[in-house]
C-alpha atoms as a PDB file:
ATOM      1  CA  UNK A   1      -4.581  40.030  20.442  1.00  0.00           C
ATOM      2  CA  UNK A   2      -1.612  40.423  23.012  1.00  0.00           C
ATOM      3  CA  UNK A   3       1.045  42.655  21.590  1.00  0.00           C
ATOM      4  CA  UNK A   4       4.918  43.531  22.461  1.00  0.00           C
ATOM      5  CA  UNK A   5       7.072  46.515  21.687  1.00  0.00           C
ATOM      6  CA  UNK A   6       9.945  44.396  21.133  1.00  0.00           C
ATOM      7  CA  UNK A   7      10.839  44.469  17.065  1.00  0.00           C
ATOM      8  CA  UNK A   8      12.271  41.764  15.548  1.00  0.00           C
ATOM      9  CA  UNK A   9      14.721  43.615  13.516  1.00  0.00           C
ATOM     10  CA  UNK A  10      17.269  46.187  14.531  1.00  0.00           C
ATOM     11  CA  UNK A  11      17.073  48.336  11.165  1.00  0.00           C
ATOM     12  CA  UNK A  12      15.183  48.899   8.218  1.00  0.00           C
ATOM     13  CA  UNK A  13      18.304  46.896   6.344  1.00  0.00           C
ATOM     14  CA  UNK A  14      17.821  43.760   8.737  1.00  0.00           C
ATOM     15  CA  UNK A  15      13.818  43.394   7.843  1.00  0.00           C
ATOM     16  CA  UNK A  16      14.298  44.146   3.819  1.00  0.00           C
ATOM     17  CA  UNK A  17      17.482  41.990   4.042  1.00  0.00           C
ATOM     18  CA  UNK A  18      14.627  39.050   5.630  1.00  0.00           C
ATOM     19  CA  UNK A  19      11.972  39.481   3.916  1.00  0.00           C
ATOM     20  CA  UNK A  20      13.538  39.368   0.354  1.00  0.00           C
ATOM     21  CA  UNK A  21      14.756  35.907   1.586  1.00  0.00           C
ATOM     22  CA  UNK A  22      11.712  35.070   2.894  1.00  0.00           C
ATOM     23  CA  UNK A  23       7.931  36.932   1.809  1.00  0.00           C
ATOM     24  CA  UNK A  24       9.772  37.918  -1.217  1.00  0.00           C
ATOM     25  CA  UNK A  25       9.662  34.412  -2.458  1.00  0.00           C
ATOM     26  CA  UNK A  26       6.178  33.540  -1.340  1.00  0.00           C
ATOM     27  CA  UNK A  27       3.233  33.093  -3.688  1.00  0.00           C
ATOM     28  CA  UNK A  28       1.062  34.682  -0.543  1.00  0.00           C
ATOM     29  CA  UNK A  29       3.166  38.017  -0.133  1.00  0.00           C
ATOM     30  CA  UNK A  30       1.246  40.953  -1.098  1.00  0.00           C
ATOM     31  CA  UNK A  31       1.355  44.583   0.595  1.00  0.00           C
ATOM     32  CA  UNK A  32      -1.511  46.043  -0.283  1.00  0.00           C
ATOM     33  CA  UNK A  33      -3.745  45.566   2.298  1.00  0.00           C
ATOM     34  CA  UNK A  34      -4.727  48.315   4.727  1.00  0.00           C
ATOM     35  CA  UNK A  35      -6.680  45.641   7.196  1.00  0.00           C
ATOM     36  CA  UNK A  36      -4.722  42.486   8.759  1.00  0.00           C
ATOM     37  CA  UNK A  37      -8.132  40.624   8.280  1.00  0.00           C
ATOM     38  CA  UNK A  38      -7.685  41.453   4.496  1.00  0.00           C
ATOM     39  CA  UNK A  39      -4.105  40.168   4.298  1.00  0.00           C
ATOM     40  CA  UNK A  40      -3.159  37.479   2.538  1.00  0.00           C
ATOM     41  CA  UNK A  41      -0.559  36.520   4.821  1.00  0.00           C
ATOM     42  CA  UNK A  42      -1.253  38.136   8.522  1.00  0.00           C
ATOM     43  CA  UNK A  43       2.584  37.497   9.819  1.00  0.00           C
ATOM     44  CA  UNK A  44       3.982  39.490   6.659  1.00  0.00           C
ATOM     45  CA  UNK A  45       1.412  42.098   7.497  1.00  0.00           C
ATOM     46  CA  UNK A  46       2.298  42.022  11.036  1.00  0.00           C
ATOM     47  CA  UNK A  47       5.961  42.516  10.563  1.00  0.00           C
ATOM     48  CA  UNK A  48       5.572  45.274   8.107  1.00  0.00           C
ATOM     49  CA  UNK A  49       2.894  46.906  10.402  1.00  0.00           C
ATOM     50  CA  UNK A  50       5.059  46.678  13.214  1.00  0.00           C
ATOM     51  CA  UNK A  51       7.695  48.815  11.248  1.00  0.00           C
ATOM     52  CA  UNK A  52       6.331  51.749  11.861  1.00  0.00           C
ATOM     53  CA  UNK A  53       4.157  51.201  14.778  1.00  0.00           C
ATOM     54  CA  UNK A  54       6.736  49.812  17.495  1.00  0.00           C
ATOM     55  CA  UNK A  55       4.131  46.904  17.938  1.00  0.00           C
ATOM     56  CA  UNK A  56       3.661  43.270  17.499  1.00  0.00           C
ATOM     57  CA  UNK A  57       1.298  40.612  18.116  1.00  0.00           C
ATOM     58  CA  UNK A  58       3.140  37.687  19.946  1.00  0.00           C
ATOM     59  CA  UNK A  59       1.640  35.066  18.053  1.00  0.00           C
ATOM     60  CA  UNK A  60       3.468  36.641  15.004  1.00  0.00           C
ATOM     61  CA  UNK A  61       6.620  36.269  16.611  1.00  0.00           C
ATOM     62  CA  UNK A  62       5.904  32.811  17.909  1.00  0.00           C
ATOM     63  CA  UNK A  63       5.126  31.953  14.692  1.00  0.00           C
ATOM     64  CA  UNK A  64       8.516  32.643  12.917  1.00  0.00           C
ATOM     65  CA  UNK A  65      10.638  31.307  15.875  1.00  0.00           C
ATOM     66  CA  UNK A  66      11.497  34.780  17.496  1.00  0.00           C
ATOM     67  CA  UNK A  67      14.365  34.198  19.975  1.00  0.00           C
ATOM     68  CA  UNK A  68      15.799  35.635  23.136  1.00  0.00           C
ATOM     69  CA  UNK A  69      18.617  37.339  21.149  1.00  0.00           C
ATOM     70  CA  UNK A  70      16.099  38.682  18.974  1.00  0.00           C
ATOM     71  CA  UNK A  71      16.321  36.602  15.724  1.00  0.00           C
ATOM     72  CA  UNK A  72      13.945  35.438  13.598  1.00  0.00           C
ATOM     73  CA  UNK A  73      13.838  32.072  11.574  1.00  0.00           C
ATOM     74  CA  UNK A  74      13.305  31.549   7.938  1.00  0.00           C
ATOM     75  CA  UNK A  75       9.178  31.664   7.133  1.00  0.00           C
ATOM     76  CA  UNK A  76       7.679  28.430   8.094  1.00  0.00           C
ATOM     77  CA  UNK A  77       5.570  28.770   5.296  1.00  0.00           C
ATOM     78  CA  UNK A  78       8.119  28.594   2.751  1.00  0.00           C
ATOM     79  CA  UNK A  79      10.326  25.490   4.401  1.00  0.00           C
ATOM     80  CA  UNK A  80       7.665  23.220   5.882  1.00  0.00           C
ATOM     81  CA  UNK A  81       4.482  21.814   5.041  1.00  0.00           C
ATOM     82  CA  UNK A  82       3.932  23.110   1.846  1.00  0.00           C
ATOM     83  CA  UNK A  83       1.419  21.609  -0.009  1.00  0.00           C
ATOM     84  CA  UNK A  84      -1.020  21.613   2.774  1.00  0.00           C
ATOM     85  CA  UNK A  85      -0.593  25.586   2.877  1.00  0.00           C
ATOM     86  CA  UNK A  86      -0.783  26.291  -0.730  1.00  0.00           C
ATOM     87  CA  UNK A  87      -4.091  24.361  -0.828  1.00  0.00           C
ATOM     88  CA  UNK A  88      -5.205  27.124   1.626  1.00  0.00           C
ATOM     89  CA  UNK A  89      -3.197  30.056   0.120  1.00  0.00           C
ATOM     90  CA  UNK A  90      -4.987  29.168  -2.843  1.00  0.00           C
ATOM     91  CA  UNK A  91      -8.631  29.108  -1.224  1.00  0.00           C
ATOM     92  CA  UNK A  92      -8.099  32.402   0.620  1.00  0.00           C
ATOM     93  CA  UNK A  93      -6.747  34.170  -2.530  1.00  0.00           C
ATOM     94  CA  UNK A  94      -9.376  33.233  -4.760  1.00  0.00           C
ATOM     95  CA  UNK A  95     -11.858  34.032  -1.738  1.00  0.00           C
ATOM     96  CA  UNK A  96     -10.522  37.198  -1.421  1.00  0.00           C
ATOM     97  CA  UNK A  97     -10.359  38.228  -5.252  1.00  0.00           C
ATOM     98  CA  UNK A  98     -14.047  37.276  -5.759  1.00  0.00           C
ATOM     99  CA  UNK A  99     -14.336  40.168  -2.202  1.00  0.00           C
ATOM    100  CA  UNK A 100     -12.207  42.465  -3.688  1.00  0.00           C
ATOM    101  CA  UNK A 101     -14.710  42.042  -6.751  1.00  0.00           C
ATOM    102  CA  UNK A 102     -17.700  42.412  -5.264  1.00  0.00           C
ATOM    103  CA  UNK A 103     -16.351  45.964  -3.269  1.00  0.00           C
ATOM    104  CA  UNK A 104     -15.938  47.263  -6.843  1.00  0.00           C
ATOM    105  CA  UNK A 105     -19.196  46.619  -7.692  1.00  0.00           C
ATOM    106  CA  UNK A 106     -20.791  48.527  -5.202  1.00  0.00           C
ATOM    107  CA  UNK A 107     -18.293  50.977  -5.072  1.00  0.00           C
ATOM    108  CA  UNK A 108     -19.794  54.092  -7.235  1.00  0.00           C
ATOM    109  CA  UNK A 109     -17.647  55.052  -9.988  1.00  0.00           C
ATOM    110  CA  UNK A 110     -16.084  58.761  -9.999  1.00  0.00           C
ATOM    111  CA  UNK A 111     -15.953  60.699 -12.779  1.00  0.00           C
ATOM    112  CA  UNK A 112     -12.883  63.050 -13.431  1.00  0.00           C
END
């Protein structure tokens, strides 16, 4: 995956200020992966990720309209094409609940 050090937001204000407006709302935000692949939503992922590593793939910034003066535009998720993508958000999160179910089971419990 080809990635750029350019960062889509200037501050830590900018991105919260963004992403309230935008993951915030979404029925796919959640930040508790630790794997992209694990993500619900890879772009939200990506753009937190890149945060603190100085790094981002450009198909994440393609993907939310990132322009030459270094804007982004609202999630495309949340503003077009809706239906079709909650069918899907909906298939990968109960795909991934019935993973994250099965890691538990073969995790070995700890005693304290």
């Amino acid at each position: 995956m080809e990635k750029t050090e350019i960062l889509p937001f200037s501050n830590g204000s900018q991105f919260l200020s963004w992403e309230s407006k935008n993951c915030g709302k979404c029925p796919k935000y959640e930040n508790e992966s630790t794997k992209r692949e694990d993500a619900r939503c890879k772009y939200s992922y990506d753009l937190e990720f890149s945060a603190g590593s100085g790094s981002i793939p450009i198909s994440t910034l393609d993907y939310f309209g990132f322009t030459k003066n270094n804007n982004l535009a609202d999630c495309p998720f949340l503003h077009c094409n809706k239906s079709k993508n909650y069918i899907q958000y909906i298939y990968d999160k109960i795909k991934l609940e019935k993973e994250r179910e099965e890691r538990k089971k073969s995790e070995p419990e700890l005693d304290f």
